[in-house]
N, C-alpha and C. Protein backbone atom coordinates (compact mmCIF):
# COMPACT_ATOMS: atom_id res chain seq x y z
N UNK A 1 0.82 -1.21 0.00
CA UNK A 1 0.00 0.00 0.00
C UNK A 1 0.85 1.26 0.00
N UNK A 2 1.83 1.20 0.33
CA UNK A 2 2.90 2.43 0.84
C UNK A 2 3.41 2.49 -0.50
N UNK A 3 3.86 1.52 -1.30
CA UNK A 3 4.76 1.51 -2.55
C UNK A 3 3.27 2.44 -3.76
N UNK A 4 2.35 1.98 -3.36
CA UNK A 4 1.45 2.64 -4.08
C UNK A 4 1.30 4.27 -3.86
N UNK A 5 1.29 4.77 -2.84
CA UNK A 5 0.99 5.90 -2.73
C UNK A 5 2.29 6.66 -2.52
N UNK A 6 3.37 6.22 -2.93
CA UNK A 6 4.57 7.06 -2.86
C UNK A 6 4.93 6.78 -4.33
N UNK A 7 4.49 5.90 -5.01
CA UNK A 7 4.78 5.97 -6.71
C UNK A 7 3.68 7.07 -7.44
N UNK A 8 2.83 7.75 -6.30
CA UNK A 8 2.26 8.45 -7.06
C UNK A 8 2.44 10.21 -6.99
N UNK A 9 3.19 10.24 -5.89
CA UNK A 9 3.56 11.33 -5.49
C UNK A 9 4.09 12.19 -6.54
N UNK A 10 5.31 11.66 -7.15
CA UNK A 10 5.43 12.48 -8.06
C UNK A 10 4.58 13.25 -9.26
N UNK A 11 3.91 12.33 -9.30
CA UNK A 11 2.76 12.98 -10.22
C UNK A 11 1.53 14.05 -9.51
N UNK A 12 1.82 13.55 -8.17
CA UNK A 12 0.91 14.80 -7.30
C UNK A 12 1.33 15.87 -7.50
N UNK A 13 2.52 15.78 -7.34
CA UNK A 13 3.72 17.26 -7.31
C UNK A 13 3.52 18.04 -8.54
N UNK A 14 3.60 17.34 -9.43
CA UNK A 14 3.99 17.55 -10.78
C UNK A 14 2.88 18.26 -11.01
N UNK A 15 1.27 18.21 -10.60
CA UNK A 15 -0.02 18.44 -11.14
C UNK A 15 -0.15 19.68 -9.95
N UNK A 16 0.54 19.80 -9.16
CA UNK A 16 0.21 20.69 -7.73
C UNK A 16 1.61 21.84 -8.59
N UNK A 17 2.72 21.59 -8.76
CA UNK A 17 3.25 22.56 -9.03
C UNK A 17 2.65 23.34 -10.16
N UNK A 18 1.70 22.61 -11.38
CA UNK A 18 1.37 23.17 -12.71
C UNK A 18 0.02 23.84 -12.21
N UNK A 19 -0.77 23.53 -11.04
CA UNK A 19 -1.67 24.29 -10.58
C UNK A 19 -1.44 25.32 -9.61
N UNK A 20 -0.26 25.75 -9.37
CA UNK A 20 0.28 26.60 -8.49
C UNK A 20 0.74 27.50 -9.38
N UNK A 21 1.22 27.18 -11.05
CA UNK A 21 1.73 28.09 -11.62
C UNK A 21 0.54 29.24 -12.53
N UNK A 22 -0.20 27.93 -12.32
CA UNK A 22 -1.80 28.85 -13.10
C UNK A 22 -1.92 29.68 -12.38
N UNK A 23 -2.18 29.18 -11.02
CA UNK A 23 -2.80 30.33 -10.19
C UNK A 23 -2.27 31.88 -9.89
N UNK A 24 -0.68 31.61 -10.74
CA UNK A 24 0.27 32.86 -10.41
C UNK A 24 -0.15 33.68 -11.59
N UNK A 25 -0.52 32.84 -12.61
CA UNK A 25 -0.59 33.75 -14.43
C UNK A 25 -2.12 34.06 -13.86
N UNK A 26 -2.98 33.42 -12.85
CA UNK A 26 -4.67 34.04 -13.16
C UNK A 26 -4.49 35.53 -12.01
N UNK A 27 -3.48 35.09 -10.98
CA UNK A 27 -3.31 36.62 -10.09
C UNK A 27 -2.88 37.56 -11.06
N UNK A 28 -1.89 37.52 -11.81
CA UNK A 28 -1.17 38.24 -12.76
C UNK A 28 -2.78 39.02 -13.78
N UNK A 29 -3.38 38.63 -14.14
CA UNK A 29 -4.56 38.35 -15.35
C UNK A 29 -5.21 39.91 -13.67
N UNK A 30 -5.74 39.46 -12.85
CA UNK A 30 -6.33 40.24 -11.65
C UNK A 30 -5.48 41.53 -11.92
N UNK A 31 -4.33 41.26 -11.56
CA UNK A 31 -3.38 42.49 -11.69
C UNK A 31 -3.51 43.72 -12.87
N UNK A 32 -3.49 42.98 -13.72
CA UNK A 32 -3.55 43.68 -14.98
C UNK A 32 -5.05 44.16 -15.40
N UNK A 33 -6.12 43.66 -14.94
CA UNK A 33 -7.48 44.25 -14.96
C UNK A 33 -7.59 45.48 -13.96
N UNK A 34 -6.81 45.70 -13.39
CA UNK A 34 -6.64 46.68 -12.26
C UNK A 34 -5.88 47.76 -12.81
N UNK A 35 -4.59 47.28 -13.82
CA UNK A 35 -4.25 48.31 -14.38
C UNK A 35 -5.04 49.58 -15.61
N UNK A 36 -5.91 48.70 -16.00
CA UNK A 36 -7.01 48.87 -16.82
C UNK A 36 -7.45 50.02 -16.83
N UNK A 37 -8.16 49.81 -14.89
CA UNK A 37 -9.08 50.76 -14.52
C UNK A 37 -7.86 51.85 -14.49
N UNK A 38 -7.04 51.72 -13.91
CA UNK A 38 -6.31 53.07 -13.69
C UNK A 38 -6.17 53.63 -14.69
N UNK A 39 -5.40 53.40 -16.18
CA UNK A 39 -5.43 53.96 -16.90
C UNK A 39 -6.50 54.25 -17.46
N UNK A 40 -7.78 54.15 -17.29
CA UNK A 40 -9.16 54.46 -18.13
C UNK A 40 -9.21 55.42 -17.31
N UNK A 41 -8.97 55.28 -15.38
CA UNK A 41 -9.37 56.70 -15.26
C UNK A 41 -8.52 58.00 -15.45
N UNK A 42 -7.20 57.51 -15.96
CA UNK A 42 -5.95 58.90 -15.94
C UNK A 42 -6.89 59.06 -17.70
N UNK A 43 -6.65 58.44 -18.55
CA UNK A 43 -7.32 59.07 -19.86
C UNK A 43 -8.64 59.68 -19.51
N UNK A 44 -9.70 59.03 -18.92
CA UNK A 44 -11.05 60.41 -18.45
C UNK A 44 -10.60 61.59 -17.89
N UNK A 45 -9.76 61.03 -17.36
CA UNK A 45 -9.21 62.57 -16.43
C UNK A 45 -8.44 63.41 -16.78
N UNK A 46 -7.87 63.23 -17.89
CA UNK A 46 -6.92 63.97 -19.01
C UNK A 46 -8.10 64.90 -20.22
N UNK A 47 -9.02 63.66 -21.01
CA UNK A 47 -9.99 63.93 -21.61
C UNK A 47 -10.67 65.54 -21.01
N UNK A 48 -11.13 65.07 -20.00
CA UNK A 48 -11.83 66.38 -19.35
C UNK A 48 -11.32 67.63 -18.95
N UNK A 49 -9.72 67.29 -18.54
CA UNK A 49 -8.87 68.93 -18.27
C UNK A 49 -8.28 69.45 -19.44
N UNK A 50 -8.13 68.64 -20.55
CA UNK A 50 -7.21 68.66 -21.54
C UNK A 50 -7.53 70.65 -21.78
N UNK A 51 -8.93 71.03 -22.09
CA UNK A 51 -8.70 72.32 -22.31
C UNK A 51 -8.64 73.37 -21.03
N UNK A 52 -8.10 73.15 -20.24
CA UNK A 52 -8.00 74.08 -19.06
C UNK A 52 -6.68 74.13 -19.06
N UNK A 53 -6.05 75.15 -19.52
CA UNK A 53 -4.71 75.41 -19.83
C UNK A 53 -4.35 76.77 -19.02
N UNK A 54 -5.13 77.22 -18.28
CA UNK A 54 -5.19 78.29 -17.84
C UNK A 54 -4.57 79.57 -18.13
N UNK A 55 -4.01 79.55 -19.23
CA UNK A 55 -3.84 80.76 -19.68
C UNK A 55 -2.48 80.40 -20.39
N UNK A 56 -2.13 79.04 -19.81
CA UNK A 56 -0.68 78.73 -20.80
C UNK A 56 -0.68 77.88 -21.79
N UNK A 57 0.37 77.50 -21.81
CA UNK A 57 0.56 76.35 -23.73
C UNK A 57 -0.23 75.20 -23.67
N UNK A 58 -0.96 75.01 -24.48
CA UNK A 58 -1.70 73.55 -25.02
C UNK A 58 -0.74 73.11 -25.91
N UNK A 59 -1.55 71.90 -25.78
CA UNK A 59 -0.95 70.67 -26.69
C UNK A 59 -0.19 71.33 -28.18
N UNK A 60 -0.67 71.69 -28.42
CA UNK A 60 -0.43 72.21 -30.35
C UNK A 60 1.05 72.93 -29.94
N UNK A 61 1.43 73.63 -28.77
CA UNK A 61 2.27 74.46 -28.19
C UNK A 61 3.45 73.78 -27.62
N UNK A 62 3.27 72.37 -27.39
CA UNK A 62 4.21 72.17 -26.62
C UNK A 62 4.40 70.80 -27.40
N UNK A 63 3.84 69.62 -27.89
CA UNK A 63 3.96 68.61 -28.52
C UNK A 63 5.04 68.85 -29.75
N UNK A 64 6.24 67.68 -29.78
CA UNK A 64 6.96 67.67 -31.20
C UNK A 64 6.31 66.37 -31.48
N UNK A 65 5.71 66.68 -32.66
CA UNK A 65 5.17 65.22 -32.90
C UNK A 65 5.66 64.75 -33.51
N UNK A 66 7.41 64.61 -33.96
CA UNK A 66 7.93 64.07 -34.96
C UNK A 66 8.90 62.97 -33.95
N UNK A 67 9.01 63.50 -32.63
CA UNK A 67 9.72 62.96 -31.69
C UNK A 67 8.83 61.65 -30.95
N UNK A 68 7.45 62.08 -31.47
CA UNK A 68 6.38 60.69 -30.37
C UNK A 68 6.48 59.66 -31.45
N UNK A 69 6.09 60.54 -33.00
CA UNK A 69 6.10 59.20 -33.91
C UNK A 69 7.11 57.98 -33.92
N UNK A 70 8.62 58.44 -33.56
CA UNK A 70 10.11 58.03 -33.24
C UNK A 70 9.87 56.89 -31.98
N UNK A 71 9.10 57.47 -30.66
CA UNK A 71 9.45 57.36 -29.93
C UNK A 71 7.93 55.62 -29.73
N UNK A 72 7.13 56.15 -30.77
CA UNK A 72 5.62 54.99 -31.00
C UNK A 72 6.51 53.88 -31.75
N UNK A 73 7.56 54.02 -32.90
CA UNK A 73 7.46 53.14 -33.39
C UNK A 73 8.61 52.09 -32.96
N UNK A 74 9.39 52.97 -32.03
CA UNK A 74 10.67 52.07 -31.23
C UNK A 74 9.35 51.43 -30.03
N UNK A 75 8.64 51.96 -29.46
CA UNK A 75 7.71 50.45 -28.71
C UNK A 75 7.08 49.66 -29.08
N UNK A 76 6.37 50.31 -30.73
CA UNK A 76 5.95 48.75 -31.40
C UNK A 76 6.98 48.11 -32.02
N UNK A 77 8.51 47.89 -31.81
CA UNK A 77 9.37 47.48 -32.50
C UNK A 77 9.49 46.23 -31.38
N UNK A 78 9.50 47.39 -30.42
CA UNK A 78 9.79 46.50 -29.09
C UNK A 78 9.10 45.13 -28.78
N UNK A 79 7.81 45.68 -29.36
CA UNK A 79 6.70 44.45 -29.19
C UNK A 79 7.02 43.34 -29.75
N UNK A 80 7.58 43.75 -31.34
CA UNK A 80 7.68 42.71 -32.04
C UNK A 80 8.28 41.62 -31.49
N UNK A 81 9.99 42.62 -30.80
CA UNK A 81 11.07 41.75 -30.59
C UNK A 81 10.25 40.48 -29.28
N UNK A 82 9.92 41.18 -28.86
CA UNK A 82 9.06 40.43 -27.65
C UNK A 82 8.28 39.15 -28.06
N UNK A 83 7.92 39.41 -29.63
CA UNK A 83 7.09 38.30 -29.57
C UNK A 83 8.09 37.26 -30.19
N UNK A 84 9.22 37.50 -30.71
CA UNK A 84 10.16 36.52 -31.21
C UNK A 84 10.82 35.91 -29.82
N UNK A 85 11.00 36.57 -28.93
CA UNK A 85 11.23 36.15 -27.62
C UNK A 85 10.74 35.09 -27.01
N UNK A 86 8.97 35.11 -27.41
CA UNK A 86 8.45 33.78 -27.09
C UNK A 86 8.61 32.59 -28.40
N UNK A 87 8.87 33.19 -29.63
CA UNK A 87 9.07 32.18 -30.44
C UNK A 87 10.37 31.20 -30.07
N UNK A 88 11.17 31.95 -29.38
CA UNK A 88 12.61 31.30 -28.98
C UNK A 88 12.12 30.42 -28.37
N UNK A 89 11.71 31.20 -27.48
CA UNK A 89 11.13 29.97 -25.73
C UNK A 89 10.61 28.88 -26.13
N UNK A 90 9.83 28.83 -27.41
CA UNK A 90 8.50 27.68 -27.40
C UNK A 90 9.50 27.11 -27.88
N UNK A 91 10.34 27.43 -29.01
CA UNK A 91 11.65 26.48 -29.45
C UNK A 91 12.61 26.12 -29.05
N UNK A 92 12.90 26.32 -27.51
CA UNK A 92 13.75 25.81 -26.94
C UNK A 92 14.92 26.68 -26.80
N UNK A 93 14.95 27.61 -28.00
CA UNK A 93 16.13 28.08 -27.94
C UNK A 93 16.57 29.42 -27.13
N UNK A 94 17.41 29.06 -25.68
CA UNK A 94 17.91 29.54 -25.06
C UNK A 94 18.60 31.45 -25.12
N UNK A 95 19.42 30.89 -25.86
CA UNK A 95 20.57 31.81 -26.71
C UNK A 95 19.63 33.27 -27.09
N UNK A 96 18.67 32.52 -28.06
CA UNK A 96 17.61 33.53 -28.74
C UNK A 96 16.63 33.93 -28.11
N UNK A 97 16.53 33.27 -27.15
CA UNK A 97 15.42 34.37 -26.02
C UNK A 97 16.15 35.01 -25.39
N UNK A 98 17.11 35.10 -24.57
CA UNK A 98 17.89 36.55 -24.18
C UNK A 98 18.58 37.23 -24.82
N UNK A 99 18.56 36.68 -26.43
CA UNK A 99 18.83 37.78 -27.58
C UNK A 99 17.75 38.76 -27.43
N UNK A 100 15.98 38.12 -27.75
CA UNK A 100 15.49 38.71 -27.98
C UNK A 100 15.15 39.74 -26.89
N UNK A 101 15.21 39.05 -25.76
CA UNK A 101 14.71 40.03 -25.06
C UNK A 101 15.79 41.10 -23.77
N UNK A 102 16.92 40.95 -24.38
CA UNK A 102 17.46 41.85 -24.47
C UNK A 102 17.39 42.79 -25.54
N UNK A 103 16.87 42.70 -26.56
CA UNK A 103 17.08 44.19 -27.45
C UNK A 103 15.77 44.92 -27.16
N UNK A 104 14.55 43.78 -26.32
CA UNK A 104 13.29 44.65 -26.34
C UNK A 104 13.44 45.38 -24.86
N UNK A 105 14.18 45.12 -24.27
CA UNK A 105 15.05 45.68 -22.88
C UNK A 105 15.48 47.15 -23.82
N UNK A 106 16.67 47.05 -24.61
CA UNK A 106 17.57 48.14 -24.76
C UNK A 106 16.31 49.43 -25.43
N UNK A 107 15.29 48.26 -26.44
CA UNK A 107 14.29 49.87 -27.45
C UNK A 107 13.70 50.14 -26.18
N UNK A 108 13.11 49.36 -24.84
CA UNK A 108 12.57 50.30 -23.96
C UNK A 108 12.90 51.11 -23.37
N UNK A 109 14.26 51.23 -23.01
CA UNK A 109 15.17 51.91 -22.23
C UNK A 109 15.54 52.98 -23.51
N UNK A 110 15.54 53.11 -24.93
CA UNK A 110 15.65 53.71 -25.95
C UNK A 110 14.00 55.05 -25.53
N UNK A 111 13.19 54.17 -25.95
CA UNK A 111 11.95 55.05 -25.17
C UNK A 111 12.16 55.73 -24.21
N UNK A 112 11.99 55.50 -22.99
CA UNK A 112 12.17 55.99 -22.07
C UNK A 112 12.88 56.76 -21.94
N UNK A 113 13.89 57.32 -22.86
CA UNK A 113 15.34 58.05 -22.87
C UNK A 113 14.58 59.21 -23.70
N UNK A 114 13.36 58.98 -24.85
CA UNK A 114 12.96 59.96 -25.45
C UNK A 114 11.66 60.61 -24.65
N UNK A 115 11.19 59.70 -23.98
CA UNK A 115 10.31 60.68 -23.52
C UNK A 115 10.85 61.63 -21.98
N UNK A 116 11.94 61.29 -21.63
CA UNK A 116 12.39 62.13 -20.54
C UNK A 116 13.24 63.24 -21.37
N UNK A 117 13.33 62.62 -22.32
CA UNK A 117 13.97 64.57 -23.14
C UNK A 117 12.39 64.90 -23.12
N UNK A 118 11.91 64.64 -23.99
CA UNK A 118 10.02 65.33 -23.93
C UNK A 118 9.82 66.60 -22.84
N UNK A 119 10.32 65.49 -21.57
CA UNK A 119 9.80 65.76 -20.68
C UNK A 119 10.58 67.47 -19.91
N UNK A 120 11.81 66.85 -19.97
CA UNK A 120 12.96 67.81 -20.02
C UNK A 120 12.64 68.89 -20.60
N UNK A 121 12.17 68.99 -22.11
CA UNK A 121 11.56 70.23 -22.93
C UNK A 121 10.90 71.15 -22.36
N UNK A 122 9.49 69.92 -22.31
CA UNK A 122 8.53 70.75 -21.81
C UNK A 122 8.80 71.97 -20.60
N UNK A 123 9.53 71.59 -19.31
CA UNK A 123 9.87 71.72 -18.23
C UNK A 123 10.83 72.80 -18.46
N UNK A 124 11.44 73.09 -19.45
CA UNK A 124 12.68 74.41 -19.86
C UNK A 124 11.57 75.22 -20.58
N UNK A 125 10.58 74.95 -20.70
CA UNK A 125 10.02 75.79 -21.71
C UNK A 125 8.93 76.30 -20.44
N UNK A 126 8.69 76.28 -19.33
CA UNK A 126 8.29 76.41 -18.22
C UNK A 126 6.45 75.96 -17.53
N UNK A 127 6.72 74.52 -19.21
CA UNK A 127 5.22 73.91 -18.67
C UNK A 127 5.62 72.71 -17.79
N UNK A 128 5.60 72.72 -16.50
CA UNK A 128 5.47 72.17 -15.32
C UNK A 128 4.45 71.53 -14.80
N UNK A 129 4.49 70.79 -14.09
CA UNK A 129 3.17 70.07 -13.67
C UNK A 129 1.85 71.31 -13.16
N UNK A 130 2.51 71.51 -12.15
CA UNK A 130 1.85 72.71 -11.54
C UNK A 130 1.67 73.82 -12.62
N UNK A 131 1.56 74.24 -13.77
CA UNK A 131 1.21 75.25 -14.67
C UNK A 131 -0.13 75.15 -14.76
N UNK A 132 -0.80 73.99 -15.25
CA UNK A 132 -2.08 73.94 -15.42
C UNK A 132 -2.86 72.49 -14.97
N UNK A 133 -4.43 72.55 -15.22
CA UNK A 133 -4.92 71.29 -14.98
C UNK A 133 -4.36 70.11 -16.00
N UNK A 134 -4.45 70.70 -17.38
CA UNK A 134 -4.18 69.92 -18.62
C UNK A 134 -2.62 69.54 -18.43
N UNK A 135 -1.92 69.71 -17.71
CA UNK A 135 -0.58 69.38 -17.68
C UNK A 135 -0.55 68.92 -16.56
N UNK A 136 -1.12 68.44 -16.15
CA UNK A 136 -1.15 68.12 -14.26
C UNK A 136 -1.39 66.30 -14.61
N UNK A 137 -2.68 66.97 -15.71
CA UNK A 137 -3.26 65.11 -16.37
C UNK A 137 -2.10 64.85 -17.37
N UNK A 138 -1.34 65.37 -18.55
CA UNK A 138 -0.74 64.95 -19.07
C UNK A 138 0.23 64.09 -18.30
N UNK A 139 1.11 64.58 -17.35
CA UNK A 139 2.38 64.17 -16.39
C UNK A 139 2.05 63.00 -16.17
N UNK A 140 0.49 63.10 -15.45
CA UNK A 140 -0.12 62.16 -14.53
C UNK A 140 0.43 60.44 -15.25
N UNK A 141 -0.73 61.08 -16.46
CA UNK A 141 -0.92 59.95 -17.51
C UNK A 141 0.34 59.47 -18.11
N UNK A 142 0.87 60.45 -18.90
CA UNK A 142 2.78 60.05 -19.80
C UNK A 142 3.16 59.21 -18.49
N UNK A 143 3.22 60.17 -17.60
CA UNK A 143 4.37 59.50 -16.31
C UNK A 143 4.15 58.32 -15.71
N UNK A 144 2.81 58.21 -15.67
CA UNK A 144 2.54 56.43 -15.09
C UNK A 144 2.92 55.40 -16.28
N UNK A 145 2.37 55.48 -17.78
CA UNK A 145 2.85 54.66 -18.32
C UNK A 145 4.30 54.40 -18.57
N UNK A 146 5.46 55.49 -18.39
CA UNK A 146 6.61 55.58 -18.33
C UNK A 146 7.13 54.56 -17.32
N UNK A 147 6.63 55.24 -16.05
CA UNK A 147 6.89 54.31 -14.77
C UNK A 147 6.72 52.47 -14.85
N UNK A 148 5.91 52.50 -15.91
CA UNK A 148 5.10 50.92 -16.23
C UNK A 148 6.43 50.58 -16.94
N UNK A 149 7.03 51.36 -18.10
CA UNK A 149 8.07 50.67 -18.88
C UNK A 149 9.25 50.68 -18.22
N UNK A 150 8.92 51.29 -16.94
CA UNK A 150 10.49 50.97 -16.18
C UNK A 150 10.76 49.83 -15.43
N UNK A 151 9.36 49.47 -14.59
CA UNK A 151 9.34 48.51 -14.03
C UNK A 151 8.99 47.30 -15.18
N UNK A 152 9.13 47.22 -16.37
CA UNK A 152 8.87 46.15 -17.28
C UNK A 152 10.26 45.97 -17.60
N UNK A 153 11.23 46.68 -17.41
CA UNK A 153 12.48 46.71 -17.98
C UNK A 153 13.08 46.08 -16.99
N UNK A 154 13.18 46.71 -15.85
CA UNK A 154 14.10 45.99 -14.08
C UNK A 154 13.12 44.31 -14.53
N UNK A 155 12.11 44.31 -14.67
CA UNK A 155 11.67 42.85 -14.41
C UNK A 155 12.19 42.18 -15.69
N UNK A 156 12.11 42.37 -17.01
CA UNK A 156 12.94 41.88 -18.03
C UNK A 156 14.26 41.09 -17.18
N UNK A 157 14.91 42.16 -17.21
CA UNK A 157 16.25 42.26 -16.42
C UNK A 157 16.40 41.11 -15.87
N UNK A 158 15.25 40.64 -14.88
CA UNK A 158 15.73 39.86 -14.00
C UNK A 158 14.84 38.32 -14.12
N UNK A 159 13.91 38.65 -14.93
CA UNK A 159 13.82 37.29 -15.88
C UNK A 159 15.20 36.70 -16.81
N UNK A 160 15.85 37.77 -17.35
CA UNK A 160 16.75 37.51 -18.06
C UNK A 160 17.89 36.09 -17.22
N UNK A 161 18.08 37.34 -16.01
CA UNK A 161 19.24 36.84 -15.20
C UNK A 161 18.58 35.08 -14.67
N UNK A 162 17.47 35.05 -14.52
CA UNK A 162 16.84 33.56 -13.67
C UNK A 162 16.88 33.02 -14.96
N UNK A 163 16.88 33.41 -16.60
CA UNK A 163 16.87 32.16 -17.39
C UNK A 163 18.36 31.92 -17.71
N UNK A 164 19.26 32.77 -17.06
CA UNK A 164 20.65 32.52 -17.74
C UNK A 164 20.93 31.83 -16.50
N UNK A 165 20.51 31.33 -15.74
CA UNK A 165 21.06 30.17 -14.44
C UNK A 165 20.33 29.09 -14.96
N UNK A 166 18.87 29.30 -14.55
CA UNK A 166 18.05 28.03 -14.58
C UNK A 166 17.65 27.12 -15.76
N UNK A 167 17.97 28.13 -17.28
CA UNK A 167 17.23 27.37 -18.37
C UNK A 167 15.66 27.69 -18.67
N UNK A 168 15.41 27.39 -19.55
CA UNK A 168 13.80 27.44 -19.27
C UNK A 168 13.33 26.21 -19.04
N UNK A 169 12.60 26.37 -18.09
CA UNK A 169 11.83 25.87 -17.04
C UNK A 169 10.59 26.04 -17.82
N UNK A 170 9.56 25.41 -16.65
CA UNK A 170 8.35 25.78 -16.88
C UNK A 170 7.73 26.98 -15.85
N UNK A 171 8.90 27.44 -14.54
CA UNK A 171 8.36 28.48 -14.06
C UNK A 171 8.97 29.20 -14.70
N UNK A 172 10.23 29.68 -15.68
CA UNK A 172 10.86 30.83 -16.29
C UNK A 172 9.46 30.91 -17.68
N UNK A 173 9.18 30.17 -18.31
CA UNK A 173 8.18 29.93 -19.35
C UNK A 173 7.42 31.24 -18.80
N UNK A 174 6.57 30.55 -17.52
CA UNK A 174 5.79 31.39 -17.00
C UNK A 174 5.93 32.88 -16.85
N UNK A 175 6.93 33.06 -16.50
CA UNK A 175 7.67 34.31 -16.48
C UNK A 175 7.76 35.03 -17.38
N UNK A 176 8.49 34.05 -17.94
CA UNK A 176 8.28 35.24 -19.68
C UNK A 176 7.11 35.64 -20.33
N UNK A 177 6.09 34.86 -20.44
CA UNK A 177 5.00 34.38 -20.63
C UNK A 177 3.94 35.81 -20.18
N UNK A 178 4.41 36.02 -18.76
CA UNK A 178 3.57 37.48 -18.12
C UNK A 178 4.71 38.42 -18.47
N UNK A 179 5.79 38.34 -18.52
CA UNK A 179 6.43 39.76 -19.02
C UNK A 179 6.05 40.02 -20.19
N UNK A 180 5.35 39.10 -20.74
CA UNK A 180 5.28 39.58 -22.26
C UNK A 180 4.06 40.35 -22.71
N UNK A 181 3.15 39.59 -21.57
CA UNK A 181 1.78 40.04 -21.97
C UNK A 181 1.71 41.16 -21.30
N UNK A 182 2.64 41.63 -20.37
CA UNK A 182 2.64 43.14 -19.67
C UNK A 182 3.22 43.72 -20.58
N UNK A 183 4.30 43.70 -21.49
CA UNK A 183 4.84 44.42 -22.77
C UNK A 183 4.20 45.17 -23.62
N UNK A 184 3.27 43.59 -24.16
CA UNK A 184 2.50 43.84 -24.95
C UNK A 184 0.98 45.15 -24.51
N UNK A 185 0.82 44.79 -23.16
CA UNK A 185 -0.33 45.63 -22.70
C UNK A 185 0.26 47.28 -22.64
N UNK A 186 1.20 47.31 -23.01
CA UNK A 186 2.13 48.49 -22.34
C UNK A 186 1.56 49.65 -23.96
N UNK A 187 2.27 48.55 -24.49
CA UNK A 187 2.15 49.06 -26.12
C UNK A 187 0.72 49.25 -26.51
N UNK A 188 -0.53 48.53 -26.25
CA UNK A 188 -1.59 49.24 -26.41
C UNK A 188 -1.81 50.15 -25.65
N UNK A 189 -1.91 50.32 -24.57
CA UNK A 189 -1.72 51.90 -23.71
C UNK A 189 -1.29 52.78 -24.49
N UNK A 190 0.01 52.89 -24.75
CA UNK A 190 0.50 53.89 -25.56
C UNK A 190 0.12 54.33 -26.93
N UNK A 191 -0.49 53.44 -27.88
CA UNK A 191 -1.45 53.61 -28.76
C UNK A 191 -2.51 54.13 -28.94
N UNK A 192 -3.33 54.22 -27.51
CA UNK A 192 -4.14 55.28 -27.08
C UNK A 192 -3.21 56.24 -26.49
N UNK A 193 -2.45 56.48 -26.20
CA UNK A 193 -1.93 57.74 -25.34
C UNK A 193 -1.76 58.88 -26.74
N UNK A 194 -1.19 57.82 -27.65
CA UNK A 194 -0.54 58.44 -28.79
C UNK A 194 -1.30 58.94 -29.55
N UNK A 195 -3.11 58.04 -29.83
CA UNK A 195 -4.28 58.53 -30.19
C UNK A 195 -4.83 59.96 -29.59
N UNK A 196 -4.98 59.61 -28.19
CA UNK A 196 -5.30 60.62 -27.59
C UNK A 196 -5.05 61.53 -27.43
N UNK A 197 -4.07 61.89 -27.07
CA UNK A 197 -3.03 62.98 -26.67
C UNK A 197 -2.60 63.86 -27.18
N UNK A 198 -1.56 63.03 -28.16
CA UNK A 198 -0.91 63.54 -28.78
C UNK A 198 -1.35 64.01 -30.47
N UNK A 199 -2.00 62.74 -30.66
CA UNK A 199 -2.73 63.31 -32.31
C UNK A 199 -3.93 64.15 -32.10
N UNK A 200 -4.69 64.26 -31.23
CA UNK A 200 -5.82 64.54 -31.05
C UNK A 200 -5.12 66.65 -30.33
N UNK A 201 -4.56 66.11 -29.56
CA UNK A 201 -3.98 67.46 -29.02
C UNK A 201 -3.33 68.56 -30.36
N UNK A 202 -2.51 67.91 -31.20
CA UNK A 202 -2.05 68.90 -31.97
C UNK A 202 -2.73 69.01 -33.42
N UNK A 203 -4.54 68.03 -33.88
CA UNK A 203 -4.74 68.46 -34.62
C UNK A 203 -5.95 69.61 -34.32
């Protein structure tokens, strides 16, 4: 009886660890419906101040839109690389997933480098948070999704570092698996930001 229920253990494990890993990608899935709301309410809340400029520069005034187009198509580049990232993974191949996702590391950190000049601009040109409502929501909004590609980058980072020890696994899988789909969620955000904002602001 003992030889029976210890030959099965492993397969307990095996079915308890793969239901322990779901349960991390369905918290993750929670997480990200949460991010949702936040950004639906920084875009309402942008939407609605956008013309209260109080007497200073709007959008048309302060937007280079030759610098967002630059700065849109290095994060959908990013995406791409991201998704070859998982093409590596599903293929095994090691090498080519921290190829890939190191270069979708470097275009984010490429981003991020353009919108803090943006930001820099704006701020010499003396539109500040505190100038107006409409710039209070812009910051709000740019700056959280910014903040999102930073913490997508440190976590890259350190997915990177756990698949260059461990291999892929089926918890690194996992891993990559939600970094990716946070990537990817990053990049539709910004597609509305870029809708919103920015095309909508300077036509």
């Amino acid at each position: 009886m003992d030889t029976v229920q210890s030959a099965g253990l492993p397969g307990e494990a095996h079915e308890h660890h793969l239901d322990l890993e779901g349960m991390r990608t369905f918290g993750f899935w929670i997480y990200l419906m949460t991010d949702v709301i936040l950004f639906g309410t920084f875009f309402a809340t942008y939407i609605v101040l956008q013309g209260n400029t109080n007497g200073g520069p709007g959008p048309a005034d302060l937007f280079r839109i030759g610098d967002v187009i630059v700065s849109t198509f290095i994060l959908l580049t990013s995406s791409y690389t991201c998704g070859l990232a998982l093409l590596a993974m599903n293929k095994g191949n090691k090498r080519a997933l921290l190829g890939w996702l190191g270069v979708t590391a470097l275009l984010g950190i490429a981003f991020l480098g353009l919108e803090i000049g943006e930001f820099a601009h704006m701020v010499s040109e003396g539109a500040t948070m505190g100038t107006s409502a409409f710039l209070s929501a812009f910051y709000t909004l740019v700056g959280t999704h910014g903040i999102h590609v930073t913490i997508g980058i440190v976590w890259m980072a350190g997915v990177m570092l756990q698949i260059s020890r461990r291999g892929i696994t089926p918890v690194t899988k996992r891993k990559v698996n939600i970094i990716s789909l946070f990537w990817h969620f990053l990049d539709v955000v910004w597609i509305f930001v870029f809708t919103v904002v920015y095309l909508m602001g300077v036509s």
